[in-house]
PDB file of N, CA and C in Angstrom:
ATOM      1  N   UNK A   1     -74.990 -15.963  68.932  1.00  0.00           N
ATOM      2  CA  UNK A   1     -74.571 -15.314  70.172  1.00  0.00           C
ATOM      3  C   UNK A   1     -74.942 -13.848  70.093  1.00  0.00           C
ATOM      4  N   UNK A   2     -75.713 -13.314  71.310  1.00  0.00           N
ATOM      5  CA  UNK A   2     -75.576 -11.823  71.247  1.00  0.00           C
ATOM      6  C   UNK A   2     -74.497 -11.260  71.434  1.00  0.00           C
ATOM      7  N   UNK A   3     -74.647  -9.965  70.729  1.00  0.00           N
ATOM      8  CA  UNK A   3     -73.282  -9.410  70.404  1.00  0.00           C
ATOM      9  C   UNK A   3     -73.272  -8.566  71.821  1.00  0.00           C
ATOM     10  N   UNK A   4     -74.290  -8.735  72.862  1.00  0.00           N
ATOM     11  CA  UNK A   4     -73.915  -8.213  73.939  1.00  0.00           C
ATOM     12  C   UNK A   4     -73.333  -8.248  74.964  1.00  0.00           C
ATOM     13  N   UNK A   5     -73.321  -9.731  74.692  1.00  0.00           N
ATOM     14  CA  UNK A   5     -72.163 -10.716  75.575  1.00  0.00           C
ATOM     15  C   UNK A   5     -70.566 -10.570  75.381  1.00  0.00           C
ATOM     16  N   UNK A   6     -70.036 -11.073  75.793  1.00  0.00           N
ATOM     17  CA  UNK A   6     -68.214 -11.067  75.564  1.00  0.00           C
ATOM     18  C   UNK A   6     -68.098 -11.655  74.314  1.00  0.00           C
ATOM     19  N   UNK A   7     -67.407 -10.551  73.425  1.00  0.00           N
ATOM     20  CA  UNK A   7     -67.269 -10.942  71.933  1.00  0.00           C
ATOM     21  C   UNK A   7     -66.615 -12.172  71.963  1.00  0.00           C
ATOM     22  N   UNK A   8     -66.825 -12.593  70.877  1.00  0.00           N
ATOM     23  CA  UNK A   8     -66.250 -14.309  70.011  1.00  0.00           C
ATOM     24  C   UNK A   8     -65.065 -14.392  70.036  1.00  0.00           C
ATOM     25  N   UNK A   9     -64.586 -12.745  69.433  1.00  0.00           N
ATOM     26  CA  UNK A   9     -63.093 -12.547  69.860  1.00  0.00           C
ATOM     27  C   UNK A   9     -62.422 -13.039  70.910  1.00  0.00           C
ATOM     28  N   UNK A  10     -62.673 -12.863  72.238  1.00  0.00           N
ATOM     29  CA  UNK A  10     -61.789 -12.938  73.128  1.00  0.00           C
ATOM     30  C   UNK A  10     -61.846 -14.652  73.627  1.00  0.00           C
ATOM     31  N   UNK A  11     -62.074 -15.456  72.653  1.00  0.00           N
ATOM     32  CA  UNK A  11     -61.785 -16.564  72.594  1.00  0.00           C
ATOM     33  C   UNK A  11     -60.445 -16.915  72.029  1.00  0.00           C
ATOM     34  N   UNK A  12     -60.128 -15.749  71.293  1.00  0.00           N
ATOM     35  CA  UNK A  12     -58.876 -15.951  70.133  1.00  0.00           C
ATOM     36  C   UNK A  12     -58.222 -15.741  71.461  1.00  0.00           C
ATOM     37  N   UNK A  13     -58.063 -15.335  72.449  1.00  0.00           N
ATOM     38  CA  UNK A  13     -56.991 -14.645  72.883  1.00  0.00           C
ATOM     39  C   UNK A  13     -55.901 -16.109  73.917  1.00  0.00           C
ATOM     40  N   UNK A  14     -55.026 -16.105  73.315  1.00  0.00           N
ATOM     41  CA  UNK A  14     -54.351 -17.590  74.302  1.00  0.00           C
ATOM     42  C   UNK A  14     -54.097 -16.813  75.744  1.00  0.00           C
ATOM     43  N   UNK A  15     -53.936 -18.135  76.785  1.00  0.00           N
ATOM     44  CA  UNK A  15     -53.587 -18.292  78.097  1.00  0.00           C
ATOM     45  C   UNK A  15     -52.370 -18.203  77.863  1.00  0.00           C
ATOM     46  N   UNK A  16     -51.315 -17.718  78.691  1.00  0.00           N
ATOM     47  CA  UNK A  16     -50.450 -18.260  79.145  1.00  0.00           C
ATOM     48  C   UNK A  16     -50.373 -19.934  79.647  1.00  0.00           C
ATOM     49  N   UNK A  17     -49.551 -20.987  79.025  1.00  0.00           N
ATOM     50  CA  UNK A  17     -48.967 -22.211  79.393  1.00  0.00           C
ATOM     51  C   UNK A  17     -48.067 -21.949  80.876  1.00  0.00           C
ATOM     52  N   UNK A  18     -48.451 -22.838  81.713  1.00  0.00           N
ATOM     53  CA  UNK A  18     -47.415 -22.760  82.664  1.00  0.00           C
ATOM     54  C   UNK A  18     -46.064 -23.556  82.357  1.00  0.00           C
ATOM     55  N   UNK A  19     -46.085 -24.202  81.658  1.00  0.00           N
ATOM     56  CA  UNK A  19     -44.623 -25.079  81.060  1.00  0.00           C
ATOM     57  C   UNK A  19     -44.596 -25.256  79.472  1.00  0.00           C
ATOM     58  N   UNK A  20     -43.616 -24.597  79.036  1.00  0.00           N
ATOM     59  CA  UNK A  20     -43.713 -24.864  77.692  1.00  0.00           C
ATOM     60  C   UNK A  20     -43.425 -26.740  76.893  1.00  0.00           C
ATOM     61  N   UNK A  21     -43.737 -26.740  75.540  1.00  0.00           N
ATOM     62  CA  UNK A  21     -43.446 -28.186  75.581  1.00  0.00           C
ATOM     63  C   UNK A  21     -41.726 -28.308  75.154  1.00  0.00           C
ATOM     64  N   UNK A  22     -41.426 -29.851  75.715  1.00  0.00           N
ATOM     65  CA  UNK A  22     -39.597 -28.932  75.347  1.00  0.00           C
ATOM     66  C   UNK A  22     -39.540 -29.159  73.771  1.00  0.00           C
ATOM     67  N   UNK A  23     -38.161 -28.293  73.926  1.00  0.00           N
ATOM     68  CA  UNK A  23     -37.232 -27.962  73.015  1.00  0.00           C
ATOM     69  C   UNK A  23     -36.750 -28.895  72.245  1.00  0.00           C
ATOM     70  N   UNK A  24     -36.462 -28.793  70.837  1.00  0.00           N
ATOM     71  CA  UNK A  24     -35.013 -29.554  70.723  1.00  0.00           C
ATOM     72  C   UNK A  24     -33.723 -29.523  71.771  1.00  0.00           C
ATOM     73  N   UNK A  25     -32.738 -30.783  71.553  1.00  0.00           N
ATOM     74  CA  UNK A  25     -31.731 -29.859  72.240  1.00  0.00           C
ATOM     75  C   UNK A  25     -30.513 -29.574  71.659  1.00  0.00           C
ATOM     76  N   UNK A  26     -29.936 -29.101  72.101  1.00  0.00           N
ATOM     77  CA  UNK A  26     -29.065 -27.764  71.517  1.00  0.00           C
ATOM     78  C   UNK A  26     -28.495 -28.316  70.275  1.00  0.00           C
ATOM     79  N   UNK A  27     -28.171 -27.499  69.467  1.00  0.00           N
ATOM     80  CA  UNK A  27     -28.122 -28.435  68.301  1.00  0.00           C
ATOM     81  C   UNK A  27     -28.480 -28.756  67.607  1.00  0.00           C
ATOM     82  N   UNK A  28     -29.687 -29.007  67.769  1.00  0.00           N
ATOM     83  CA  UNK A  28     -30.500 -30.019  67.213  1.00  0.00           C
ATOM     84  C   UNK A  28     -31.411 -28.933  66.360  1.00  0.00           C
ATOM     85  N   UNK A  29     -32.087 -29.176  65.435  1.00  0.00           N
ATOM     86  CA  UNK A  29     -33.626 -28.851  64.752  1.00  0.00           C
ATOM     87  C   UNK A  29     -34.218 -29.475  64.705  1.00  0.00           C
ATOM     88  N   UNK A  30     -35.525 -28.481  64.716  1.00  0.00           N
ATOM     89  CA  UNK A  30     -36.655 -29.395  64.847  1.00  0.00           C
ATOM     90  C   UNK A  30     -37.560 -30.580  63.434  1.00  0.00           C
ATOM     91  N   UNK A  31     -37.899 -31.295  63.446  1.00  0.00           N
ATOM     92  CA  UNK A  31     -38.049 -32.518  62.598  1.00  0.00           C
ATOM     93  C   UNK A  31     -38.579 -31.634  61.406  1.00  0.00           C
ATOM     94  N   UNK A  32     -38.102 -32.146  60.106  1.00  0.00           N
ATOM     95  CA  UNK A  32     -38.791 -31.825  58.687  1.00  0.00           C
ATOM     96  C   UNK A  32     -37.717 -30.448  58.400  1.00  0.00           C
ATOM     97  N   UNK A  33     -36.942 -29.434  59.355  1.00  0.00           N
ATOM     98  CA  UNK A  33     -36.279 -28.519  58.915  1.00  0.00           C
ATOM     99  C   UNK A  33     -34.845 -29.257  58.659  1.00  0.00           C
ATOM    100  N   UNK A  34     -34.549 -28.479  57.057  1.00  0.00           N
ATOM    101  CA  UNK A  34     -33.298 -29.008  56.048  1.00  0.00           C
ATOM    102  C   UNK A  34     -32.574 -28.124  55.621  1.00  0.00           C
ATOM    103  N   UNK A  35     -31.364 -27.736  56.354  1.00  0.00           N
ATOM    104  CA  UNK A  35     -30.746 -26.482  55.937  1.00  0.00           C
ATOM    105  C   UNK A  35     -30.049 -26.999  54.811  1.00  0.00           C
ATOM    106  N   UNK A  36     -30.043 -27.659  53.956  1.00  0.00           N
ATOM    107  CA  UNK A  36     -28.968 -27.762  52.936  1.00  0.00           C
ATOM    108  C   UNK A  36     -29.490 -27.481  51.981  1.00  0.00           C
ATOM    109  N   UNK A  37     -31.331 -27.351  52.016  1.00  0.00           N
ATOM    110  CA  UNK A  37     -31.695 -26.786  50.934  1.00  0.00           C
ATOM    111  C   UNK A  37     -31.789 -24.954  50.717  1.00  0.00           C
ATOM    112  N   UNK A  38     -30.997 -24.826  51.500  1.00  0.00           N
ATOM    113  CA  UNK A  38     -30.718 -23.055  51.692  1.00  0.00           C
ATOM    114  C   UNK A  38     -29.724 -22.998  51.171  1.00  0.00           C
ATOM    115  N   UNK A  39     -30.077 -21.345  50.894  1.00  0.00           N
ATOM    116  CA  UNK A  39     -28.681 -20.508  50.002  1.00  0.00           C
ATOM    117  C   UNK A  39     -27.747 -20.037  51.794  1.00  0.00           C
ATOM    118  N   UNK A  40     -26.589 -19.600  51.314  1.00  0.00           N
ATOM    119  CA  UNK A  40     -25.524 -19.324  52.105  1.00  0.00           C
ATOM    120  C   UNK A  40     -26.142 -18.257  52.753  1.00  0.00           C
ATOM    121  N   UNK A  41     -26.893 -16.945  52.328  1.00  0.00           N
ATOM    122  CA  UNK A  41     -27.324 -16.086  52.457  1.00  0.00           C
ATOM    123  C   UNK A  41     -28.691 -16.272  53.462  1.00  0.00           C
ATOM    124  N   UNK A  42     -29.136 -17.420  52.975  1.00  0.00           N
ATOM    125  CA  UNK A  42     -30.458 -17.872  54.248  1.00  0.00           C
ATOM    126  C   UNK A  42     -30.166 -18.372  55.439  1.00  0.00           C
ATOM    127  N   UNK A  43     -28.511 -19.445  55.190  1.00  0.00           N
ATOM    128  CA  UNK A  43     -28.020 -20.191  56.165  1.00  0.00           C
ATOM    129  C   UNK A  43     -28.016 -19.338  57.185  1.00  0.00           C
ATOM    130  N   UNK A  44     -27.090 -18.028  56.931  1.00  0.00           N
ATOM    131  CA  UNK A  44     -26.419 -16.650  58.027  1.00  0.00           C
ATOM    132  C   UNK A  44     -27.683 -16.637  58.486  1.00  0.00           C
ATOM    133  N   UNK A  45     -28.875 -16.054  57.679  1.00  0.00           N
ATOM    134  CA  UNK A  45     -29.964 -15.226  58.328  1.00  0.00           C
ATOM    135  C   UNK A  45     -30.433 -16.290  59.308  1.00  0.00           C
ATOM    136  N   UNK A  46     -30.540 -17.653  59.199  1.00  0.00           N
ATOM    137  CA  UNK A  46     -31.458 -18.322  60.399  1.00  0.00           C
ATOM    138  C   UNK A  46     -30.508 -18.568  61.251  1.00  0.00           C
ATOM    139  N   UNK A  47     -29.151 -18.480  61.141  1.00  0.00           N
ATOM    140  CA  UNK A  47     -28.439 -18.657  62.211  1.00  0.00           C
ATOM    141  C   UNK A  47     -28.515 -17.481  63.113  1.00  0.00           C
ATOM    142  N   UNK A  48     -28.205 -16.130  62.765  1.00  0.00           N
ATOM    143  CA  UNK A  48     -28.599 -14.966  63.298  1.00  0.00           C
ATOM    144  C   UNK A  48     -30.397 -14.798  63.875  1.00  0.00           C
ATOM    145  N   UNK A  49     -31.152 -15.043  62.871  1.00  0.00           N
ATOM    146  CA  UNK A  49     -32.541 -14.606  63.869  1.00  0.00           C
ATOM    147  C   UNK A  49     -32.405 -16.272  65.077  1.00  0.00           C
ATOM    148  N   UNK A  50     -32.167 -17.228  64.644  1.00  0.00           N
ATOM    149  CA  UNK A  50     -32.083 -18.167  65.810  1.00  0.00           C
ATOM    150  C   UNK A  50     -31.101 -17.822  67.183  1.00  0.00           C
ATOM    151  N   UNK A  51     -30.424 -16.545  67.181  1.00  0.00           N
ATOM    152  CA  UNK A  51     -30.099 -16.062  68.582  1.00  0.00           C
ATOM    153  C   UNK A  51     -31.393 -14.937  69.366  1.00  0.00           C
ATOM    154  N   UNK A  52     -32.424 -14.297  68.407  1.00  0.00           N
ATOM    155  CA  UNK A  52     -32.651 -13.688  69.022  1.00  0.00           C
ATOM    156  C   UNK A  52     -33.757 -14.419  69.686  1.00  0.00           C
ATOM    157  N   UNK A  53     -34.222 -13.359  70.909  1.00  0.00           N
ATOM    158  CA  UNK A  53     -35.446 -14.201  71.955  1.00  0.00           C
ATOM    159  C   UNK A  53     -36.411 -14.597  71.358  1.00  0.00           C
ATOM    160  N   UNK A  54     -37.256 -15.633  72.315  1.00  0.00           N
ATOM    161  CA  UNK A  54     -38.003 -16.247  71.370  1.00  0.00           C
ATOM    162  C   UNK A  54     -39.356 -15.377  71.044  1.00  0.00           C
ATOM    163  N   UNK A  55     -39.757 -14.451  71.643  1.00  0.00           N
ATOM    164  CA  UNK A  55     -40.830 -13.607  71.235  1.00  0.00           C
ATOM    165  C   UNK A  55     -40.284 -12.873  70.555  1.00  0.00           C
ATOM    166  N   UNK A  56     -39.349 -12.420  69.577  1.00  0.00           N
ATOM    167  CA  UNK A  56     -39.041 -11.679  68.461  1.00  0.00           C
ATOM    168  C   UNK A  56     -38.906 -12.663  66.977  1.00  0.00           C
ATOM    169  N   UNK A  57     -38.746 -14.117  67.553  1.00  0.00           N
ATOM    170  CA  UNK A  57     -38.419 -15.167  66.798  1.00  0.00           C
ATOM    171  C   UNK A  57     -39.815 -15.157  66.003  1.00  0.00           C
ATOM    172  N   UNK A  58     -40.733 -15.220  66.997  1.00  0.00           N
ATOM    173  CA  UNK A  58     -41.884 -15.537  66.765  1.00  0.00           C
ATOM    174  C   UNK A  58     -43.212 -14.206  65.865  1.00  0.00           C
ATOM    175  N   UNK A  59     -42.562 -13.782  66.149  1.00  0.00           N
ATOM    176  CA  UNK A  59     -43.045 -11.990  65.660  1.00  0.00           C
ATOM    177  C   UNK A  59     -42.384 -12.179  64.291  1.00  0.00           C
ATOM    178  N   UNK A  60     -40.950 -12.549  64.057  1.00  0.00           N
ATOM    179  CA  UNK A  60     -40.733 -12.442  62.532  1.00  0.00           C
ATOM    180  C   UNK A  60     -41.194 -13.572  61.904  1.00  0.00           C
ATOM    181  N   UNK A  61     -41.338 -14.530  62.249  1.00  0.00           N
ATOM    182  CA  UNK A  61     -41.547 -16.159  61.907  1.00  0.00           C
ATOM    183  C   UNK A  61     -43.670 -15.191  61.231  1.00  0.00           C
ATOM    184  N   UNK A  62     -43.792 -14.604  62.018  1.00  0.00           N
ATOM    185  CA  UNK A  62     -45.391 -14.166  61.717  1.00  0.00           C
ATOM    186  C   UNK A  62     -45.454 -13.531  60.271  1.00  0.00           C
ATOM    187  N   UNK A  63     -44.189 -12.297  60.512  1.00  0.00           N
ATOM    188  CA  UNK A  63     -44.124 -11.602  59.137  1.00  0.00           C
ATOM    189  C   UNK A  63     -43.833 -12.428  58.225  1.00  0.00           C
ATOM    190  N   UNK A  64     -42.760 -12.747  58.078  1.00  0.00           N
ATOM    191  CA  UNK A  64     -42.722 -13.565  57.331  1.00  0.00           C
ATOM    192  C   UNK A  64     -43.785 -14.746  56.365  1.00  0.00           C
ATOM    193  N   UNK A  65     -44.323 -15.170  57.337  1.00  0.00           N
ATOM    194  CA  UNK A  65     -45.840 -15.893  56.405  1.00  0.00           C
ATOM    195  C   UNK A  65     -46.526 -14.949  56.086  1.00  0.00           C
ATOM    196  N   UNK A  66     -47.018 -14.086  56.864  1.00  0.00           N
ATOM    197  CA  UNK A  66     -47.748 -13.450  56.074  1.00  0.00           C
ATOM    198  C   UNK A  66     -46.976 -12.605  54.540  1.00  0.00           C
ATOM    199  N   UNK A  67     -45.769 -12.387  54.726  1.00  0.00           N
ATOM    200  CA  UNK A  67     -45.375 -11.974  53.057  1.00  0.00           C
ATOM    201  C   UNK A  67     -45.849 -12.835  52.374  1.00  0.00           C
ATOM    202  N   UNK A  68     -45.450 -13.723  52.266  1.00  0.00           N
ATOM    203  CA  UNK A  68     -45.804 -14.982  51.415  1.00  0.00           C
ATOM    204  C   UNK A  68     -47.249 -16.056  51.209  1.00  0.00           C
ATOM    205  N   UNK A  69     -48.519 -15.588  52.226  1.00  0.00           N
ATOM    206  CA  UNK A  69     -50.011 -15.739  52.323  1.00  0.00           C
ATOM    207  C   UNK A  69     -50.478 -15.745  51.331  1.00  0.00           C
ATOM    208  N   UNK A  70     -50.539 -13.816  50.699  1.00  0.00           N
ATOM    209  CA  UNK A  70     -51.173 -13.376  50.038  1.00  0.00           C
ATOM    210  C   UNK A  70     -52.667 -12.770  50.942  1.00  0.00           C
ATOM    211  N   UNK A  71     -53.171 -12.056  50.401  1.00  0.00           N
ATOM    212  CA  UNK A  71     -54.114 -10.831  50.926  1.00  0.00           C
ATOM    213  C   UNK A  71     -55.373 -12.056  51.268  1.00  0.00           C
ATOM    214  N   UNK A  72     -56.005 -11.516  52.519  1.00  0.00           N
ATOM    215  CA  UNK A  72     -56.436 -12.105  53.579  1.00  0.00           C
ATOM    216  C   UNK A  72     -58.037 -12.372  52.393  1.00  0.00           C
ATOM    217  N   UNK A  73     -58.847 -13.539  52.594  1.00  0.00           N
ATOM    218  CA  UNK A  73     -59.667 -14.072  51.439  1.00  0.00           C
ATOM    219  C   UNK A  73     -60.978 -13.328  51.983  1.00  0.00           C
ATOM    220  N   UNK A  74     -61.688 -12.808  51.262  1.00  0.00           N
ATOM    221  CA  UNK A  74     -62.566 -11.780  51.587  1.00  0.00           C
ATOM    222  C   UNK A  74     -64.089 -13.231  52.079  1.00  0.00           C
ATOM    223  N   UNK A  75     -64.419 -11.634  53.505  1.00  0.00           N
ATOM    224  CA  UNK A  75     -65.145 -12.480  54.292  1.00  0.00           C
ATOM    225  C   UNK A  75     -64.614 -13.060  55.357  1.00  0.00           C
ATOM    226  N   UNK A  76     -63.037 -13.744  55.504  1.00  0.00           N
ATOM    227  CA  UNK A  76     -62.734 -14.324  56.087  1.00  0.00           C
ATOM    228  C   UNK A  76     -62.944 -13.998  57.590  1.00  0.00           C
ATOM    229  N   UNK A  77     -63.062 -12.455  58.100  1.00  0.00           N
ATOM    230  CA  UNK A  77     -63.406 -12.174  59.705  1.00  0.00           C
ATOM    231  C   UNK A  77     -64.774 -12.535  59.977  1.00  0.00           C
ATOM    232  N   UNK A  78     -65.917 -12.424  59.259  1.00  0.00           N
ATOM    233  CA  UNK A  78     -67.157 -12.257  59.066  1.00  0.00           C
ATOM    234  C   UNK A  78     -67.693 -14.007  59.726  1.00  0.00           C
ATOM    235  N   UNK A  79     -66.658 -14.594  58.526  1.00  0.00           N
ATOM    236  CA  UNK A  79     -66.833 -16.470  58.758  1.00  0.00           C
ATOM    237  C   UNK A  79     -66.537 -16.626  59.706  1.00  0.00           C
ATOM    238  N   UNK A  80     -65.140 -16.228  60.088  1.00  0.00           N
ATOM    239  CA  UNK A  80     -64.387 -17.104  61.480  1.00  0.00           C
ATOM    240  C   UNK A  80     -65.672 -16.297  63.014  1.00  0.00           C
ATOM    241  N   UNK A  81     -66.349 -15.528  62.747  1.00  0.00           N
ATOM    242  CA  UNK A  81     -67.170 -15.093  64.174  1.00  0.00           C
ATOM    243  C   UNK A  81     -68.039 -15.634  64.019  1.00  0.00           C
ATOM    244  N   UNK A  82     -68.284 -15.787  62.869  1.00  0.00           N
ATOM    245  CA  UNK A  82     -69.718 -16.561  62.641  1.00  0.00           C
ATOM    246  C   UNK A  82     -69.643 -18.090  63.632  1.00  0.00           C
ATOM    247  N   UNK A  83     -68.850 -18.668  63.067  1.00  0.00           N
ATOM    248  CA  UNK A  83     -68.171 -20.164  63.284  1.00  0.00           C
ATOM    249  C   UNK A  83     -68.013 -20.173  64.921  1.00  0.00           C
ATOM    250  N   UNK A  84     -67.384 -19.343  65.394  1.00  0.00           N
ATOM    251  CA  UNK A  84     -67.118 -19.006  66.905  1.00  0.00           C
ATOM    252  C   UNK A  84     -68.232 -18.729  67.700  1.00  0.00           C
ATOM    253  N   UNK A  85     -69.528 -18.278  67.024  1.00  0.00           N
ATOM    254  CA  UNK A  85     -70.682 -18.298  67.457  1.00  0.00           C
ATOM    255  C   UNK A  85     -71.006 -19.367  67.732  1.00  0.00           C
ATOM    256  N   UNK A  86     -70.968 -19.837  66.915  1.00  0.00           N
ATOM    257  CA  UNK A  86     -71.525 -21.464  66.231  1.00  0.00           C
ATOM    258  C   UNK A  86     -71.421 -22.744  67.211  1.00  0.00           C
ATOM    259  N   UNK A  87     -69.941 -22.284  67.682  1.00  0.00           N
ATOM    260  CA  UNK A  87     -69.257 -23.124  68.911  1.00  0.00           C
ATOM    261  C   UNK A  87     -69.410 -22.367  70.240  1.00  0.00           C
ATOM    262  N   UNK A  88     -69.618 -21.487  70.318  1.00  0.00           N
ATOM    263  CA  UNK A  88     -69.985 -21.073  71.218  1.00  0.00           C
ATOM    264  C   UNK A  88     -71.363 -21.569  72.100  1.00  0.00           C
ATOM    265  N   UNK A  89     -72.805 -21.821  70.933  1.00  0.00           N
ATOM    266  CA  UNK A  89     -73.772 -22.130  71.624  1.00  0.00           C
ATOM    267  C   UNK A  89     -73.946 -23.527  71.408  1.00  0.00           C
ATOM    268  N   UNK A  90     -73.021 -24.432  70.648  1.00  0.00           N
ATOM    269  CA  UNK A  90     -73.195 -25.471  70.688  1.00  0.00           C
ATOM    270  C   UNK A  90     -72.699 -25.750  72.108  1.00  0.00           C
ATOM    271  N   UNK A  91     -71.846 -25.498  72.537  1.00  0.00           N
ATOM    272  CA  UNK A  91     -71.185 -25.559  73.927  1.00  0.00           C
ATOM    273  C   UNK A  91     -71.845 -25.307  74.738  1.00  0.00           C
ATOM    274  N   UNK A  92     -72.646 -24.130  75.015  1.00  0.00           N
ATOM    275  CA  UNK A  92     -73.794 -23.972  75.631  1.00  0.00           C
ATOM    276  C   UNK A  92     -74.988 -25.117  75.798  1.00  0.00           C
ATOM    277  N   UNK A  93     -75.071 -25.621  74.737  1.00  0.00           N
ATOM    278  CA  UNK A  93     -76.254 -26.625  74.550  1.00  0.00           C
ATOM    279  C   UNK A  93     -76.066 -27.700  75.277  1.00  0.00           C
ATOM    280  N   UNK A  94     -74.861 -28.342  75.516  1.00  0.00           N
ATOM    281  CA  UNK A  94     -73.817 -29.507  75.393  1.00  0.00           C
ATOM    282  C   UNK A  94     -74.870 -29.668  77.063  1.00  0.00           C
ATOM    283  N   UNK A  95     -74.912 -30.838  77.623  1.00  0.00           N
ATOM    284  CA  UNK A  95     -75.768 -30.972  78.732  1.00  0.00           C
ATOM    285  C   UNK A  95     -74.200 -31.232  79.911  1.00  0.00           C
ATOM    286  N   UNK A  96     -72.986 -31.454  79.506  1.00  0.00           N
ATOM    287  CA  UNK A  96     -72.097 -31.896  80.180  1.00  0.00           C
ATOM    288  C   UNK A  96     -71.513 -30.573  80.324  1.00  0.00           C
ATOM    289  N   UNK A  97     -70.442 -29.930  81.441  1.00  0.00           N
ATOM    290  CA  UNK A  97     -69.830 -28.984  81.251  1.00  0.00           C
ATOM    291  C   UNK A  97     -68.641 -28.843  80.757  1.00  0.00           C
ATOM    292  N   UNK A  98     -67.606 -28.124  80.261  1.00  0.00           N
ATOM    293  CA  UNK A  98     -66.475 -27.990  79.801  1.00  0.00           C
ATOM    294  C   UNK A  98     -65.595 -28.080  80.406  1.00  0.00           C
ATOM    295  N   UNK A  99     -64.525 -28.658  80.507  1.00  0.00           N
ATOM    296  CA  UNK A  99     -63.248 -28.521  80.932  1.00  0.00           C
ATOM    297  C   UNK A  99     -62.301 -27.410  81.430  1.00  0.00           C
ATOM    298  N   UNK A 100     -62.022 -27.369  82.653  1.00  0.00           N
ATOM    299  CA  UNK A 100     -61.194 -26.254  82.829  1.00  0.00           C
ATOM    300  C   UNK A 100     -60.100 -26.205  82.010  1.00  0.00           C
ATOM    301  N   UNK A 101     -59.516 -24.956  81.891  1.00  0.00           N
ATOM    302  CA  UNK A 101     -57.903 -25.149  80.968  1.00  0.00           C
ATOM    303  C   UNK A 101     -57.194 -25.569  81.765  1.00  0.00           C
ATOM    304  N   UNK A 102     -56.700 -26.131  83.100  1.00  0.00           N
ATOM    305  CA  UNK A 102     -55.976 -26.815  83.185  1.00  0.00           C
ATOM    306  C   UNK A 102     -55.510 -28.284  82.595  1.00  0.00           C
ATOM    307  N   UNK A 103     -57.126 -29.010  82.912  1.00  0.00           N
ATOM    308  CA  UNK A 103     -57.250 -29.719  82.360  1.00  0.00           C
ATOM    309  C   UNK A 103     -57.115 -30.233  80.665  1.00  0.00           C
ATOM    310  N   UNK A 104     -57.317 -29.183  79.972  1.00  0.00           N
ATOM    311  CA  UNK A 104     -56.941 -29.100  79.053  1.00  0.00           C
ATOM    312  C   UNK A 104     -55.931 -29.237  78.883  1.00  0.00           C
ATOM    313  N   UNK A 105     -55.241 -27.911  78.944  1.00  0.00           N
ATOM    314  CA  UNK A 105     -53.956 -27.917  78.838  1.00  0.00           C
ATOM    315  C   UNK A 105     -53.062 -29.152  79.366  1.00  0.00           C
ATOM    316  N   UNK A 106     -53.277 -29.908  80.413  1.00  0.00           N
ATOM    317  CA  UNK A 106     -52.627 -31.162  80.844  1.00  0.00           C
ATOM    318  C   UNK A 106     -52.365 -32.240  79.567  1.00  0.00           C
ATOM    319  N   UNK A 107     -53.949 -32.205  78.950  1.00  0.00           N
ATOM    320  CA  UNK A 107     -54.314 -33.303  77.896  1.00  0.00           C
ATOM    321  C   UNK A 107     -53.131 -32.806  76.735  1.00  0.00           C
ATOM    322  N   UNK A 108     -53.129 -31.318  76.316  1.00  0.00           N
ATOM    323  CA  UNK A 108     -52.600 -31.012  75.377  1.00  0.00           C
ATOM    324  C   UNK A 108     -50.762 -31.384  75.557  1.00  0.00           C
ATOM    325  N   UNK A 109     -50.227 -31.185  76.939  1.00  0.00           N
ATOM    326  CA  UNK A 109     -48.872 -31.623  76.652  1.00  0.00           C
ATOM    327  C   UNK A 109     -48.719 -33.075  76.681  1.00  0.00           C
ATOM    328  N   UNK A 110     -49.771 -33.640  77.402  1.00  0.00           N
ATOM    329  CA  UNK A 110     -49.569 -35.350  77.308  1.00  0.00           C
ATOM    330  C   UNK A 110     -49.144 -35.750  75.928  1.00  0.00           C
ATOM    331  N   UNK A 111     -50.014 -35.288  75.367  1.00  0.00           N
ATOM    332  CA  UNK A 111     -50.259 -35.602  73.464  1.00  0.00           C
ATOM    333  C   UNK A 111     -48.802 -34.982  72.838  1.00  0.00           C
ATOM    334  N   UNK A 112     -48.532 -33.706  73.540  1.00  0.00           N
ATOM    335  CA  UNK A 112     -47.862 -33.533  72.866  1.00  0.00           C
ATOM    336  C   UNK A 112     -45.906 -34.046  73.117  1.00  0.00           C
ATOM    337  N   UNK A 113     -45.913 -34.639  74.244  1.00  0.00           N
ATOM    338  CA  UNK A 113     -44.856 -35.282  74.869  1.00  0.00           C
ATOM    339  C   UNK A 113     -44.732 -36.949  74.396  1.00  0.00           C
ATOM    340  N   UNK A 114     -45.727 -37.453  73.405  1.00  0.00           N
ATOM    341  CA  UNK A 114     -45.818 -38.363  73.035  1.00  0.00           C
ATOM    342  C   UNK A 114     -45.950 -40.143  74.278  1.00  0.00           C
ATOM    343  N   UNK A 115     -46.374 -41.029  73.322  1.00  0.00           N
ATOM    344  CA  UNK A 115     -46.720 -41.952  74.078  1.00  0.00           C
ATOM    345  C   UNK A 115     -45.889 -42.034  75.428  1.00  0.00           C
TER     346      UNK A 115
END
C-alpha cells in the first residue's frame, strides 16, 4: 500500500456498535470467571472497580494486562502494518466487493447471540 493513501492505521480504529451484545444478568459473571480463587483483598477490589462505568472498567481492565504482558516484542508495529497492507490489497484484488459494516456487524452479533 502507498503510504499516500489513508494509513493502515485507521483500520485499527473501531466503529461504534449500535447495540451492544448483552450482559450477564445481574448477578451473574461472566463464564470461566471464579472468585473463590481470589484473596479477600482482590474480592473488595473487583467488587469496587465492578461499580465503576464501563469505559473506566475497560481502561483499567487495559492497564492492567499490560502490567503483566511484558515489553511490547520488537518489530511488532513494523509487522502488524506490514500485515494490514497485506490485507489491504488482497481486498483490493478480491473481484467481489466487501461488506458494509452493517452487515457485518449484523453477522457478528448473530454469532455472537448464539444458535
Amino acid at each position: 500500500m502507498d503510504r499516500g493513501e489513508a494509513p493502515a492505521t485507521r483500520l485499527l480504529t473501531p466503529r461504534p456498535m449500535a447495540r451492544k451484545p448483552p450482559k450477564p444478568a445481574a448477578g451473574r459473571r461472566p463464564v470461566g470467571y471464579n472468585r473463590d480463587a481470589m484473596t479477600s483483598t482482590a474480592r473488595k477490589l473487583l467488587d469496587d472497580v465492578l461499580q465503576l462505568p464501563e469505559d473506566e472498567r475497560l481502561e483499567l481492565a487495559s492497564e492492567i494486562i499490560a502490567s503483566v504482558d511484558g515489553p511490547p516484542d520488537a518489530g511488532w508495529t513494523e509487522a502488524w502494518l506490514a500485515e494490514l497492507d497485506r490485507r489491504v490489497q488482497a481486498t483490493r484484488e478480491r473481484a467481489e466487493p466487501s461488506p458494509e459494516w452493517p452487515e457485518v456487524q449484523a453477522r457478528i452479533l448473530r454469532r455472537l447471540a448464539g444458535p
